[in-house]
Structures are given as structure tokens and as C-alpha cells.
C-alpha atoms as a PDB file:
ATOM      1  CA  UNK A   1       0.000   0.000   0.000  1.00  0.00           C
ATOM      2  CA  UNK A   2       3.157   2.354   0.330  1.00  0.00           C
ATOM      3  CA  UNK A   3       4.626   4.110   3.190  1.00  0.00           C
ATOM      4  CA  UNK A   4       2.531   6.935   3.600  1.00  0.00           C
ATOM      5  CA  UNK A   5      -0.571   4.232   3.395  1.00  0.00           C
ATOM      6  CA  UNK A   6       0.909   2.733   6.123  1.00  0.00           C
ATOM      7  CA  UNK A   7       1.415   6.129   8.282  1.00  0.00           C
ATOM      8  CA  UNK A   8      -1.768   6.943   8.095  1.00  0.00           C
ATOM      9  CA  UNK A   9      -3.259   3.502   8.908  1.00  0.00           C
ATOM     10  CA  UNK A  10      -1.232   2.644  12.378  1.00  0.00           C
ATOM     11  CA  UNK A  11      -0.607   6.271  12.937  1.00  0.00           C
ATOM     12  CA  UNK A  12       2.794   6.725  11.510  1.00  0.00           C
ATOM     13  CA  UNK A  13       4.182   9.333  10.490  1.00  0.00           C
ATOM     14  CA  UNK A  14       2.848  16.130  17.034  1.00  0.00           C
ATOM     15  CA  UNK A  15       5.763  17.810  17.265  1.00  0.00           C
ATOM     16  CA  UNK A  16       4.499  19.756  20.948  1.00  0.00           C
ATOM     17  CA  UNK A  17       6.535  22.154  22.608  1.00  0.00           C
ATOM     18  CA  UNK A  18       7.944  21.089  26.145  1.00  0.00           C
ATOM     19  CA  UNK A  19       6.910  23.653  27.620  1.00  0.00           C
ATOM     20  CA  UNK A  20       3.372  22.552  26.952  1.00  0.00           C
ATOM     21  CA  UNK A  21       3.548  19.380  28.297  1.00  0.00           C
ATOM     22  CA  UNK A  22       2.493  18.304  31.735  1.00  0.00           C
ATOM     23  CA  UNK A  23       5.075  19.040  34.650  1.00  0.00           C
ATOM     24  CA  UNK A  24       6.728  15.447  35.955  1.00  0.00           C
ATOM     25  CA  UNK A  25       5.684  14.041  39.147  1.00  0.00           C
ATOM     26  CA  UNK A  26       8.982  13.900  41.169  1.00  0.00           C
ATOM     27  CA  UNK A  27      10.067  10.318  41.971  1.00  0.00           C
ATOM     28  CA  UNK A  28       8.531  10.635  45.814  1.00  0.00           C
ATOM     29  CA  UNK A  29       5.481  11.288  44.307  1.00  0.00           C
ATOM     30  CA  UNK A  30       5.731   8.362  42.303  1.00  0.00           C
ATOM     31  CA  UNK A  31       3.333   4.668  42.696  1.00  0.00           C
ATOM     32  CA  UNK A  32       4.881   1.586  42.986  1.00  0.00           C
ATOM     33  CA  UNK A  33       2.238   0.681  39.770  1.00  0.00           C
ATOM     34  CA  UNK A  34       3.632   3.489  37.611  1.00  0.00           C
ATOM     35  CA  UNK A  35       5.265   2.585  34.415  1.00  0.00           C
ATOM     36  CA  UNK A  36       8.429   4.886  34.672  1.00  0.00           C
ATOM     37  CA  UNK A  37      10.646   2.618  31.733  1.00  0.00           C
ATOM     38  CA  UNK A  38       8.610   3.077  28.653  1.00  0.00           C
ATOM     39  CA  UNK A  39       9.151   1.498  25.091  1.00  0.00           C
ATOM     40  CA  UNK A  40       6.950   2.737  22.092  1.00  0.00           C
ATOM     41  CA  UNK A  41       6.572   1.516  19.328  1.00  0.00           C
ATOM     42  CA  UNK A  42       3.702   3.743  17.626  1.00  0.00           C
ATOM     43  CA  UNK A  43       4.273   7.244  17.195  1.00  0.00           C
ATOM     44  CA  UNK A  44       1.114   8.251  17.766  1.00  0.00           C
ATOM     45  CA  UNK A  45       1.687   6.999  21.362  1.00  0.00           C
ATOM     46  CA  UNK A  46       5.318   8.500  21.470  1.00  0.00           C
ATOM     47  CA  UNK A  47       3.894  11.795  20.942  1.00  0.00           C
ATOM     48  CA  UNK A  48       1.548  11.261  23.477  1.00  0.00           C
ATOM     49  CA  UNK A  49       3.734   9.831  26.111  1.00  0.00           C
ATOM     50  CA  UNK A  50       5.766  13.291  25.861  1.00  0.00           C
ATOM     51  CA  UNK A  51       2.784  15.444  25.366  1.00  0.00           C
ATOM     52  CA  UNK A  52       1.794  13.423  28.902  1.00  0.00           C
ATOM     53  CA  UNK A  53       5.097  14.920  30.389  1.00  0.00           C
ATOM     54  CA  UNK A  54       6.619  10.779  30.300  1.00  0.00           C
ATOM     55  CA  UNK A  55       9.001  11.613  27.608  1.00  0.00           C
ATOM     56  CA  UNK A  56      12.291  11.206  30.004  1.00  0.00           C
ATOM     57  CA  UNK A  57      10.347   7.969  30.615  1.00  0.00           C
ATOM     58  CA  UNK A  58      10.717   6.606  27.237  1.00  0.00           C
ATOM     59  CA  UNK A  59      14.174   4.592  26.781  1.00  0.00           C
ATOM     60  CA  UNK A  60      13.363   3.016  23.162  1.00  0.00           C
ATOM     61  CA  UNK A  61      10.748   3.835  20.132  1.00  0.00           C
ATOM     62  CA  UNK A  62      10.029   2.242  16.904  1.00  0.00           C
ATOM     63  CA  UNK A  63      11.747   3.619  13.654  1.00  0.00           C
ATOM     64  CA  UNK A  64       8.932   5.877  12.429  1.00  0.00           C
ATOM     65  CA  UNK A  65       8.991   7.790  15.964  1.00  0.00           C
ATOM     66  CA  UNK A  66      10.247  11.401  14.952  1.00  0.00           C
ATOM     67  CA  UNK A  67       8.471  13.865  16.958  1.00  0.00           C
ATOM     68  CA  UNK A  68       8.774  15.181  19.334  1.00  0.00           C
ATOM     69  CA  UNK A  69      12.519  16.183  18.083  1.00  0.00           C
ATOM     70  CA  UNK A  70      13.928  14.823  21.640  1.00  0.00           C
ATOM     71  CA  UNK A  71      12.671  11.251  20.469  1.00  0.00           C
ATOM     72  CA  UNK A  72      15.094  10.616  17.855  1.00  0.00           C
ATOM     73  CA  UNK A  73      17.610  10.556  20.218  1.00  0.00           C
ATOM     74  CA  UNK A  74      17.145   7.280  21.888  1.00  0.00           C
ATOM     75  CA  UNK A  75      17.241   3.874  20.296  1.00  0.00           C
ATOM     76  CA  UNK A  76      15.524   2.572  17.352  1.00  0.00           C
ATOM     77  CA  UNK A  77      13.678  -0.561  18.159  1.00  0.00           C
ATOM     78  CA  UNK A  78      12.356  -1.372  14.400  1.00  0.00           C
ATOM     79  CA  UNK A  79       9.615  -1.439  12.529  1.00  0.00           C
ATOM     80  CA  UNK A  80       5.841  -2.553  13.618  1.00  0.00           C
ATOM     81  CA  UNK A  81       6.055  -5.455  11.145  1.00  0.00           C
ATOM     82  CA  UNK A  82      10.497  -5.783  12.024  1.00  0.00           C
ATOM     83  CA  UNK A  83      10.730  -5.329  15.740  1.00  0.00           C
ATOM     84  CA  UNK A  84      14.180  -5.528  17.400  1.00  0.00           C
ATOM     85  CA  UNK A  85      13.026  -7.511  19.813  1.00  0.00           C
ATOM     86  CA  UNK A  86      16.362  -8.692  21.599  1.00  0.00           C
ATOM     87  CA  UNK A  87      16.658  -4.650  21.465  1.00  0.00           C
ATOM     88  CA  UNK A  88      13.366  -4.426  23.354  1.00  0.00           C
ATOM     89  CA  UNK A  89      13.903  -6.775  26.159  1.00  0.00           C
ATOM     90  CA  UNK A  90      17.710  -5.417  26.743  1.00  0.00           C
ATOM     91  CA  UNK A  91      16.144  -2.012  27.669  1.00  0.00           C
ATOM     92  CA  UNK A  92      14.109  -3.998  30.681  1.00  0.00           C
ATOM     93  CA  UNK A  93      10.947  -1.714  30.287  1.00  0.00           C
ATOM     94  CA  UNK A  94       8.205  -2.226  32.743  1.00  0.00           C
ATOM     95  CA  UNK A  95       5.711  -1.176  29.733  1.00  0.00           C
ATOM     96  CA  UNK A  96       5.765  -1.529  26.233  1.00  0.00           C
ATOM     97  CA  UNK A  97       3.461   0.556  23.980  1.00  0.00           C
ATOM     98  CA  UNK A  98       1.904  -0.788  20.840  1.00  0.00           C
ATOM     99  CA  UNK A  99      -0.411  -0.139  18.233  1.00  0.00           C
ATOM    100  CA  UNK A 100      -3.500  -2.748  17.283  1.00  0.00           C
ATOM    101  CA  UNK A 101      -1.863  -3.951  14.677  1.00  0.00           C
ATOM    102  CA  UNK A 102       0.892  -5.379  16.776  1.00  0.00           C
ATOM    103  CA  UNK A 103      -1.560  -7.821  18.628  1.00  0.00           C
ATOM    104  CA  UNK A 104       0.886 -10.699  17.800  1.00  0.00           C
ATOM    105  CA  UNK A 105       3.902  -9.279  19.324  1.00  0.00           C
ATOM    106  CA  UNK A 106       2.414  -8.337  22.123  1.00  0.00           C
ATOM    107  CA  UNK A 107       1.331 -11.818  23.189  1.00  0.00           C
ATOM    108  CA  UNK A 108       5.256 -12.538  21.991  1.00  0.00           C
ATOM    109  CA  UNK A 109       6.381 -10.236  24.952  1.00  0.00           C
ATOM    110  CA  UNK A 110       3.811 -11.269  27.198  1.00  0.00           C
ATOM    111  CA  UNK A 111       5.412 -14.783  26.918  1.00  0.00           C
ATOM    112  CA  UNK A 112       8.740 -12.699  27.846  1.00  0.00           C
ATOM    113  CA  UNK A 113       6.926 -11.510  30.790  1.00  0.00           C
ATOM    114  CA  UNK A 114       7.163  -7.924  29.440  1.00  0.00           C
ATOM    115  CA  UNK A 115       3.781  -5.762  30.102  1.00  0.00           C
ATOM    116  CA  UNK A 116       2.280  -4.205  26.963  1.00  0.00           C
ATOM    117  CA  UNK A 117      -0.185  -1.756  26.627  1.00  0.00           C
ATOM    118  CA  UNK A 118      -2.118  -1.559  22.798  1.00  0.00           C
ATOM    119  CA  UNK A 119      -3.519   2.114  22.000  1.00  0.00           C
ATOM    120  CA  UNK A 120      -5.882   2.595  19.273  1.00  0.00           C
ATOM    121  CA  UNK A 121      -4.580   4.653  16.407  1.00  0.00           C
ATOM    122  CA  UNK A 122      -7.678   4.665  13.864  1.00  0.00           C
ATOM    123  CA  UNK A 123      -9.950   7.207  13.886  1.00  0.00           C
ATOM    124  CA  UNK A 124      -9.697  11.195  15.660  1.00  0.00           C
ATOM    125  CA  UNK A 125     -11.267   9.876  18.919  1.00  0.00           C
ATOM    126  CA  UNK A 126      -8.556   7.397  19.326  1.00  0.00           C
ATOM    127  CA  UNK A 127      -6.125  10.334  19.994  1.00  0.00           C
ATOM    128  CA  UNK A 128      -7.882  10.702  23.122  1.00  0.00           C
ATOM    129  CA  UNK A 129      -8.626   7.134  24.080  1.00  0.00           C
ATOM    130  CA  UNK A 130      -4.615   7.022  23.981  1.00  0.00           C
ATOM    131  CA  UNK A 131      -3.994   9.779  26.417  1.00  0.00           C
ATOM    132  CA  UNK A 132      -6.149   8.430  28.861  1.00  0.00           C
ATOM    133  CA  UNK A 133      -5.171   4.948  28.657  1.00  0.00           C
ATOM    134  CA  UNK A 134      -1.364   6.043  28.865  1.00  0.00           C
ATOM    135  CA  UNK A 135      -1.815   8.838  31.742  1.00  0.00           C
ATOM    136  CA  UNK A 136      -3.527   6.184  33.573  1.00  0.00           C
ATOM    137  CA  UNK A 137      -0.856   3.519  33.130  1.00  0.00           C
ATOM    138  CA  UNK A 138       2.253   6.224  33.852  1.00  0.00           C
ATOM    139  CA  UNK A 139      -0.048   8.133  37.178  1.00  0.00           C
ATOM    140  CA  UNK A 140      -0.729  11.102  34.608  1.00  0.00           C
ATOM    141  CA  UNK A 141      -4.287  10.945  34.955  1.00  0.00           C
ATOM    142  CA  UNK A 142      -4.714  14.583  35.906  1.00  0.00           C
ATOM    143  CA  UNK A 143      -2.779  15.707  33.018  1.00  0.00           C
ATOM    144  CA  UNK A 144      -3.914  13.575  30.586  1.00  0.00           C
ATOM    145  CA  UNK A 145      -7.274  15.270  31.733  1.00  0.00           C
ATOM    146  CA  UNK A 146      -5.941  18.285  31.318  1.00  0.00           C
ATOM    147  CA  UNK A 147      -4.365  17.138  27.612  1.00  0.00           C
ATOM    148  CA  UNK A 148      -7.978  15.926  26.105  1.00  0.00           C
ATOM    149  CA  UNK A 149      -9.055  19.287  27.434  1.00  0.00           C
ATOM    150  CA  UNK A 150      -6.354  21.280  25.491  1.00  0.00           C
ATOM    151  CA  UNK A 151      -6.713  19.500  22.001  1.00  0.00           C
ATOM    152  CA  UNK A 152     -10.453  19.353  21.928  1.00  0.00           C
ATOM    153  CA  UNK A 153     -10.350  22.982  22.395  1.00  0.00           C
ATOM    154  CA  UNK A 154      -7.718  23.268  19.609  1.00  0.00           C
ATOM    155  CA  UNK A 155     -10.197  20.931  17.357  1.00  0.00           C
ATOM    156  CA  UNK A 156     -12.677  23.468  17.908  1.00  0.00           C
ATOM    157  CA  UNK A 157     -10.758  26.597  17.333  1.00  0.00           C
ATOM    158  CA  UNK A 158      -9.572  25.130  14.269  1.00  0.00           C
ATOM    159  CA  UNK A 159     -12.381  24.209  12.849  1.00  0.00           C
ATOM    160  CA  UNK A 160     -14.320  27.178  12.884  1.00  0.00           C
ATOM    161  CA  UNK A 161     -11.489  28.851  10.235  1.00  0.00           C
ATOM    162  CA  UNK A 162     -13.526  27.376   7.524  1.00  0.00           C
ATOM    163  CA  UNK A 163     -16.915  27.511   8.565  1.00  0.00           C
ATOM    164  CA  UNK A 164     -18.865  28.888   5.461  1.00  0.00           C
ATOM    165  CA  UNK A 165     -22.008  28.587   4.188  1.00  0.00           C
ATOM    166  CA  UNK A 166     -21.379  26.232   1.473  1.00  0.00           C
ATOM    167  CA  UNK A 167     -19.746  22.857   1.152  1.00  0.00           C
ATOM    168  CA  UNK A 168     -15.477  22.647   0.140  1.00  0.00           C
ATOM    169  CA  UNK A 169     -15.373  19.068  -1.854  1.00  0.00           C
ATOM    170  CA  UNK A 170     -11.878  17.740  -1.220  1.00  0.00           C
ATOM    171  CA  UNK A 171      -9.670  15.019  -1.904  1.00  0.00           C
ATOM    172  CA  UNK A 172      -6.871  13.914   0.240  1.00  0.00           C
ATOM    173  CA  UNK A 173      -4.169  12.122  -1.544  1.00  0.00           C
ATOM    174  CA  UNK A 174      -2.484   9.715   0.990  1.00  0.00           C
ATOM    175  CA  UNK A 175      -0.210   8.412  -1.662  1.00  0.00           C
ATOM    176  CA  UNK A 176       0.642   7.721  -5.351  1.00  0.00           C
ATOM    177  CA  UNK A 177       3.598   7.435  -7.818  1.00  0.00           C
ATOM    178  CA  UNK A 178       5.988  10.817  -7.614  1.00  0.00           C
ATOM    179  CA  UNK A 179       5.158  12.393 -11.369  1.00  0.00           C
ATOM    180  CA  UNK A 180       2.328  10.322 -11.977  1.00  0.00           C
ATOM    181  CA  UNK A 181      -1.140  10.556 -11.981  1.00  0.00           C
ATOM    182  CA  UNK A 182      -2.211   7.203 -12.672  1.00  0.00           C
ATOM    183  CA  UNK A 183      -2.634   5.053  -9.304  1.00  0.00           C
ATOM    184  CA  UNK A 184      -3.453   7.107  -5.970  1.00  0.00           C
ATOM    185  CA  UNK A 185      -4.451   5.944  -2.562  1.00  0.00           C
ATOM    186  CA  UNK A 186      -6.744   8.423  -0.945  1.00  0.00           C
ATOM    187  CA  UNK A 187      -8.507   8.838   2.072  1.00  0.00           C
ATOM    188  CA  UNK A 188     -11.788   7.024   2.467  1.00  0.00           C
ATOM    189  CA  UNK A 189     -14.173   6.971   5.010  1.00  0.00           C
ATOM    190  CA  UNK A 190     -13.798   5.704   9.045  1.00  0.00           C
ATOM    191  CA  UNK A 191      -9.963   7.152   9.378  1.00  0.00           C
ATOM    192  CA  UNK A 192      -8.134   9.474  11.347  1.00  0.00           C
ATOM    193  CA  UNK A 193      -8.168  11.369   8.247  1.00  0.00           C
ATOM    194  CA  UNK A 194     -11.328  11.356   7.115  1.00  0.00           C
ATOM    195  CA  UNK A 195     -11.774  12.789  10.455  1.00  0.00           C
ATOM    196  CA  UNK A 196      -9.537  15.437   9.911  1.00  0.00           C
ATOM    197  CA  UNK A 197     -11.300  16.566   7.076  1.00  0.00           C
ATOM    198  CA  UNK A 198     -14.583  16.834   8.307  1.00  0.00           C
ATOM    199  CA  UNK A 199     -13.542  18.965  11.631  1.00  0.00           C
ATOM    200  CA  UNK A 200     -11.804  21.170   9.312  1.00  0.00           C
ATOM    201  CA  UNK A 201     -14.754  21.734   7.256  1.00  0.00           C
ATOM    202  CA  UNK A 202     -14.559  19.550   3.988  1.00  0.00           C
ATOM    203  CA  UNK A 203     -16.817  17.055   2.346  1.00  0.00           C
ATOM    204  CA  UNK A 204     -14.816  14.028   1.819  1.00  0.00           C
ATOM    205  CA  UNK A 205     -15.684  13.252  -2.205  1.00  0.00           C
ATOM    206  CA  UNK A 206     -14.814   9.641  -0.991  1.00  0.00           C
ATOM    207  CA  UNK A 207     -16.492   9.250   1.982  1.00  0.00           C
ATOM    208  CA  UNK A 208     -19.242   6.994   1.074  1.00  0.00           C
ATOM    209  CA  UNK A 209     -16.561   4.346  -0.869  1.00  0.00           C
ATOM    210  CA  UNK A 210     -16.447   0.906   1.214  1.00  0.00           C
ATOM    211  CA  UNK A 211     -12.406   1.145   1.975  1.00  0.00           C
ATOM    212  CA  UNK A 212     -11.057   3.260   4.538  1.00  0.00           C
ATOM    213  CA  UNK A 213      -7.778   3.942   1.771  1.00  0.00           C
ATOM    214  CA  UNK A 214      -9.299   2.820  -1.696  1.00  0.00           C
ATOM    215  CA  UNK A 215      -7.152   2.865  -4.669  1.00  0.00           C
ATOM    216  CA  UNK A 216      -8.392   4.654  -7.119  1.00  0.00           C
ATOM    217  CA  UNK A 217      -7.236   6.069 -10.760  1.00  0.00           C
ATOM    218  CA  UNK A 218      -7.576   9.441 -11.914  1.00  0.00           C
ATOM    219  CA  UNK A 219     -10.643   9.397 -13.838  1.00  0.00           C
ATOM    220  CA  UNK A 220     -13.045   8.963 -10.084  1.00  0.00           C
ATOM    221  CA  UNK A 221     -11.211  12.532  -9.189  1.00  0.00           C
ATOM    222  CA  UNK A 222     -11.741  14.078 -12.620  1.00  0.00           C
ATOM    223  CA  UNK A 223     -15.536  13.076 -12.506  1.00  0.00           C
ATOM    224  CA  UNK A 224     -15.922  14.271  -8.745  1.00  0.00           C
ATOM    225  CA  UNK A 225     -13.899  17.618  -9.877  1.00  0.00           C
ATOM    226  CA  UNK A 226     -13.595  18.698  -6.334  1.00  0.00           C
ATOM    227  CA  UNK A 227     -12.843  21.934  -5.338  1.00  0.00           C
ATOM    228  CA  UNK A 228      -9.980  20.887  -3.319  1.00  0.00           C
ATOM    229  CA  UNK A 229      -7.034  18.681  -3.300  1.00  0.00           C
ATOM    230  CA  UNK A 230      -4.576  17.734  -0.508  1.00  0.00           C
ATOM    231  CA  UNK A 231      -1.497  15.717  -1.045  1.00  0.00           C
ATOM    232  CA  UNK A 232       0.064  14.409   2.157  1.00  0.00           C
ATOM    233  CA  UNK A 233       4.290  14.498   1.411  1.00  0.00           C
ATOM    234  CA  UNK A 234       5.439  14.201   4.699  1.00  0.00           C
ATOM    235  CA  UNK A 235       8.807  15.395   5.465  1.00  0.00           C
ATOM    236  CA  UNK A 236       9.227  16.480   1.688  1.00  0.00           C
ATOM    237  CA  UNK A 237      10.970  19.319   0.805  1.00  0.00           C
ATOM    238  CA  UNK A 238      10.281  22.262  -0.840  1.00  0.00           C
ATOM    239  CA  UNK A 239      10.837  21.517  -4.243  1.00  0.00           C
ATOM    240  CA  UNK A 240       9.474  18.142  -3.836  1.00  0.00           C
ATOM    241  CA  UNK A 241       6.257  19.373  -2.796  1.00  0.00           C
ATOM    242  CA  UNK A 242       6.003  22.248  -5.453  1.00  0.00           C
ATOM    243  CA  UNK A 243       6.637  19.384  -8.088  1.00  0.00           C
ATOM    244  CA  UNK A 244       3.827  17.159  -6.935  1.00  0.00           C
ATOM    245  CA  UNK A 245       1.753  20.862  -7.273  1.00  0.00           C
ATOM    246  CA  UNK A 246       2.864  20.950 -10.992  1.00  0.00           C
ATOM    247  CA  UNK A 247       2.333  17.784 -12.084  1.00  0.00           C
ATOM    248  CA  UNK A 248      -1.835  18.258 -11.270  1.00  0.00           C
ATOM    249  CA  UNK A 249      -1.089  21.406 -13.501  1.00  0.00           C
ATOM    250  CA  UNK A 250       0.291  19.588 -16.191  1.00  0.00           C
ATOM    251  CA  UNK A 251      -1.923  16.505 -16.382  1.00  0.00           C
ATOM    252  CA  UNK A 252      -5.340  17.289 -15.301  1.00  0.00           C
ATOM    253  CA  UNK A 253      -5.376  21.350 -16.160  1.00  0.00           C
ATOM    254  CA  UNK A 254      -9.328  21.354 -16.232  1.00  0.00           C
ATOM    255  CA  UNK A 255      -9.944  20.427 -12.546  1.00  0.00           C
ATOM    256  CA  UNK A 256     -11.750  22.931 -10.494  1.00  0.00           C
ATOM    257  CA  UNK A 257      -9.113  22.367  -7.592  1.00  0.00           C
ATOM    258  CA  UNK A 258      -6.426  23.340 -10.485  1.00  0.00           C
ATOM    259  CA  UNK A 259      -8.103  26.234 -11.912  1.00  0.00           C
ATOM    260  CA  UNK A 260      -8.346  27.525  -8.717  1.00  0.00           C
ATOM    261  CA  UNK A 261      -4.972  27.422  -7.385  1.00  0.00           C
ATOM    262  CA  UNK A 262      -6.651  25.042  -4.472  1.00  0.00           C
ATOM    263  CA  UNK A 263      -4.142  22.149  -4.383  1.00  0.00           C
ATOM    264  CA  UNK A 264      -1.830  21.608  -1.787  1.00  0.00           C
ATOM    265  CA  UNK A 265       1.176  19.320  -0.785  1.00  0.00           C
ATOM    266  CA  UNK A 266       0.844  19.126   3.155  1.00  0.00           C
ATOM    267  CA  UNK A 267       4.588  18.370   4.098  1.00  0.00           C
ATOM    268  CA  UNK A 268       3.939  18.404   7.929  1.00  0.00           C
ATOM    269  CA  UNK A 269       5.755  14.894   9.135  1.00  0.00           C
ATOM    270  CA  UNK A 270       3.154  14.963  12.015  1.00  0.00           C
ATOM    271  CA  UNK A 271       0.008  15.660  10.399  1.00  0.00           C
ATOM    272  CA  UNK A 272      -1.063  11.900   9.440  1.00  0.00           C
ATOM    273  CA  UNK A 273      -0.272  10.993  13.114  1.00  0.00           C
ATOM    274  CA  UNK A 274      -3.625  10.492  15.632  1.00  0.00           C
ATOM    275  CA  UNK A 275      -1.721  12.302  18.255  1.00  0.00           C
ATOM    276  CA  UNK A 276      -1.616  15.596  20.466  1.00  0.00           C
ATOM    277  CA  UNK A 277      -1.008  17.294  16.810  1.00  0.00           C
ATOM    278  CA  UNK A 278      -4.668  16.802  15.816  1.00  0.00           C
ATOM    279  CA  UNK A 279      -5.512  19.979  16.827  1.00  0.00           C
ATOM    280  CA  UNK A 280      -2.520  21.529  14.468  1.00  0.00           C
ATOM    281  CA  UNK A 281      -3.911  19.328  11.417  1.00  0.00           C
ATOM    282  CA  UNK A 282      -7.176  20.232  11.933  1.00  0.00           C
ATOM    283  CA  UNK A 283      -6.011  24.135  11.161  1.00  0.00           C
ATOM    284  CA  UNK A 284      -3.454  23.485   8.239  1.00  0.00           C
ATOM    285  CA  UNK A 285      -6.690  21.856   6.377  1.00  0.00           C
ATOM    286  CA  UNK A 286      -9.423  24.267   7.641  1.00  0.00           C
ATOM    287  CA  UNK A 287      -7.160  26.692   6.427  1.00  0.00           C
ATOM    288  CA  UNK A 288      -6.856  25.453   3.345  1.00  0.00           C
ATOM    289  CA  UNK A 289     -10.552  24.571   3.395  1.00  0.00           C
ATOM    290  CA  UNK A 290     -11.135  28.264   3.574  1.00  0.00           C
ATOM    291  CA  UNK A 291      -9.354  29.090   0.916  1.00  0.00           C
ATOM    292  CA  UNK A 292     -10.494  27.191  -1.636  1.00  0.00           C
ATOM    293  CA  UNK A 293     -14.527  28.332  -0.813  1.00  0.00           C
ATOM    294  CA  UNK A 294     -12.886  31.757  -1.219  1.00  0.00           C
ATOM    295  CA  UNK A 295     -11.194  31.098  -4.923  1.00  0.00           C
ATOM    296  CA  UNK A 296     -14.186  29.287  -5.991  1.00  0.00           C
ATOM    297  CA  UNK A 297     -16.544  32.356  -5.055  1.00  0.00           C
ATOM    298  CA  UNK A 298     -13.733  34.640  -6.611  1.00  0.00           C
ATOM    299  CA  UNK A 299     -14.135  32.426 -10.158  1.00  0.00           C
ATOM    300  CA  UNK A 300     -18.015  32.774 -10.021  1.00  0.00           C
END
């Protein structure tokens, strides 16, 4: 399905600023029952763990485990389908954090006698499932309270930058081909993403498809003609991003989202990840929600 198919589906792929996250119990305030030696191996419950204020907790994450910036210091544990497991049990963690797709080595570390904790990582409620489940098992509750609070404010301020009075049609491009317009995966309905979209304001053209990331070919997005189109190329650079841009221009010049000017190449690292970030998503695409209801009024 491709790399970026997989972000989005585990929750690969919330950079948050320390000095937002929750202050550290000191060690006498501590429980005997508090996971204090953390491995991750999700990103979306990475970011949370150091959103949660357990980041100098964490001694080992999975490979896709970037933000925030201070977790690409410690050790690389492998991917969810390649985990280092002799890796993972040297570190002696008292918890290790997975994602629902790692059921099976879960029960492998169980038989280890290693404690795992799966957090769910597929759809925008998830991302708060997660913090509660985590700030439970590391005696955060009270700021894991105080964390839900924060982003579901965030969701809300964010979404009301595109409230308008008539419906933005988008498409959100998880993955395809670089210079081809052939083959994409896109986002479907029942996904973080999907979520995303609809808090920021959109109409998912493929919400009602029965895949959560259906294949599809160009011809289903020329017949839609939506009046937006969002390209996730996370961690691309600039000129990489501006070239995914031109190729749309190039190929498919008749598109309403081209005409416009309302296609965009979303090269936040974080954005596909169901994690403290949501909020932060939610505004880069209401955003751009809001601006493509503005150049479509503008070409009326």
C-alpha cells in the first residue's frame, strides 16, 4: 500500500513544545504501579507519552517515531512489522506501547513476561482514548485530563477557520507514484483522516466508498472535480512538494481544484499521526478549506 498508506493507517508518520507538556511528578510522588521505563513503538503513542510529560520515561521507540525532536535521540527498536526484539527486552521496560496492529507481538512479549499496553490509532477519537489509557498507566491521569481538554479545544478553534455557508469538496491524496497521476491511494471513510477533514470543514468526495484507503485512478477525481485537493508528502521538501503541485497542472489542467490554485502538498511529518497534533492538522486543512470556498466564489 506504500509508506505513507501505512502512516496513516497505524498512525505513523505532534511535534508539541515542552513547555506545553504536563510538569513530571517527582520520583517521591511516584506509585509503585507506575510505568516509569517506557518502550513505544507507535508514534502516535510516542507523541503522546511526551505530550503526557513521560518523555524522560521513554528509553526506546520504533523507527517511524520522529516527533517530538527529543525522540530521535534514543534507540531505534524497528519497525511494527520488524521489531528488534532482543533490542526491546535489553532495555528492561516495565511497559511496552503498541499499536492494534501489533496484537501478535504483544502476546510474543507477554510470553517474555514484558507488560504491553495496545492504543488505538484509527480514527480522531482514538487520539484521546490514547492519552487516557497512557496517563492512567504512567499516574498522569490529571494531566492527561488536562491534555484531552487542550486539544479538543484546539479541534474546535480550528475548525471554525472554515466555517462557510457552502460545502469545500476535497480530496486527500495519501499516496501515489511521484510524477504520476495514474494510481493514488486516498482517504476514504472511518480514518483518522477522514476525520480530519470533516472537523476542518470539507466534504470528503470519498467518503461513502467501502475502503477506509481505496485505490483509485484518476478518472473517479476528474468526474468528482472537487474543489480541493490535498497531497500528504510528509517530510518532503520544498521543491518536492512544489513538483507534486505541478504535475496536477500539467496533467489534469481542467480540474476545479487546479483552476483555482486550491491544491496543496501538506509536508507536515506529524500531520497523518492520531496524536496531540490533531488539533494543528485540523487548522493546516481548515485553512486550506477556507481558501479554496474563497477562490471558488472569486471564479463565479
Amino acid at each position: 500500500m506504500g509508506r505513507i498508506v501505512l502512516a496513516a493507517t497505524i498512525g505513523i508518520l505532534a511535534a508539541v513544545p515542552a513547555a506545553l507538556l504536563a510538569r513530571r511528578p517527582a520520583p517521591t510522588e511516584r506509585q509503585p504501579d507506575c510505568a516509569c521505563r517506557l518502550v513505544s513503538l507507535a508514534p502516535h503513542a510516542t507523541e503522546s507519552l511526551f505530550a503526557l510529560g513521560a518523555g524522560a520515561d521513554v528509553v526506546g521507540v520504533d523507527d517511524y517515531s520522529r516527533e517530538p525532536p527529543e525522540a530521535r535521540a534514543l534507540p531505534r527498536l524497528g519497525s511494527y512489522i520488524d521489531p528488534d526484539l532482543e533490542g526491546i527486552v535489553a532495555l528492561r521496560p516495565d511497559l511496552v506501547v503498541l499499536a492494534p496492529a501489533q496484537q501478535a507481538l504483544a502476546e510474543q512479549l507477554g510470553r517474555l513476561g514484558l507488560p504491553t499496553q495496545i492504543v488505538p490509532d484509527t480514527r480522531m477519537d482514538d487520539v484521546f482514548v490514547t492519552m487516557e489509557r497512557l496517563g492512567g498507566a504512567t499516574c498522569r491521569a490529571d494531566a492527561a485530563r488536562a491534555l484531552v481538554a487542550r486539544v479538543r479545544r484546539e479541534i474546535a478553534d480550528a475548525g471554525r477557520t472554515a466555517v462557510g455557508t457552502s460545502p469545500v469538496r476535497a480530496v486527500l491524496v495519501v499516496d501515489r507514484p511521484a510524477g504520476d497521476l495514474r494510481q493514488f491511494y486516498v482517504a476514504g471513510p472511518d480514518n483518522f483522516l477522514s476525520d480530519v477533514l470533516r472537523a476542518a470543514g470539507a466534504d470528503n468526495v470519498f467518503a461513502d466508498v467501502p475502503h477506509p484507503f481505496p485505490q483509485v485512478s484518476l478518472e473517479p477525481i476528474v468526474a468528482a472535480d472537487p474543489d480541493l485537493i490535498l497531497e500528504l508528502v510528509p517530510g518532503a521538501d520544498a521543491s518536492v512538494a512544489a513538483a507534486r503541485v505541478a504535475v496536477w497542472r500539467q496533467v489534469a489542467p481542467g480540474l476545479r481544484a487546479v483552476r483555482t490554485g486550491a491544491i496543496y502538498a501538506l509536508r507536515e511529518s506529524w500531520l497523518p499521526v492520531p496524536g496531540p497534533a490533531v488539533g494543528r492538522a485540523v487548522r493546516i486543512v481548515a485553512e486550506r478549506v477556507d481558501a479554496a470556498r474563497r477562490a471558488r466564489e472569486q471564479v463565479r
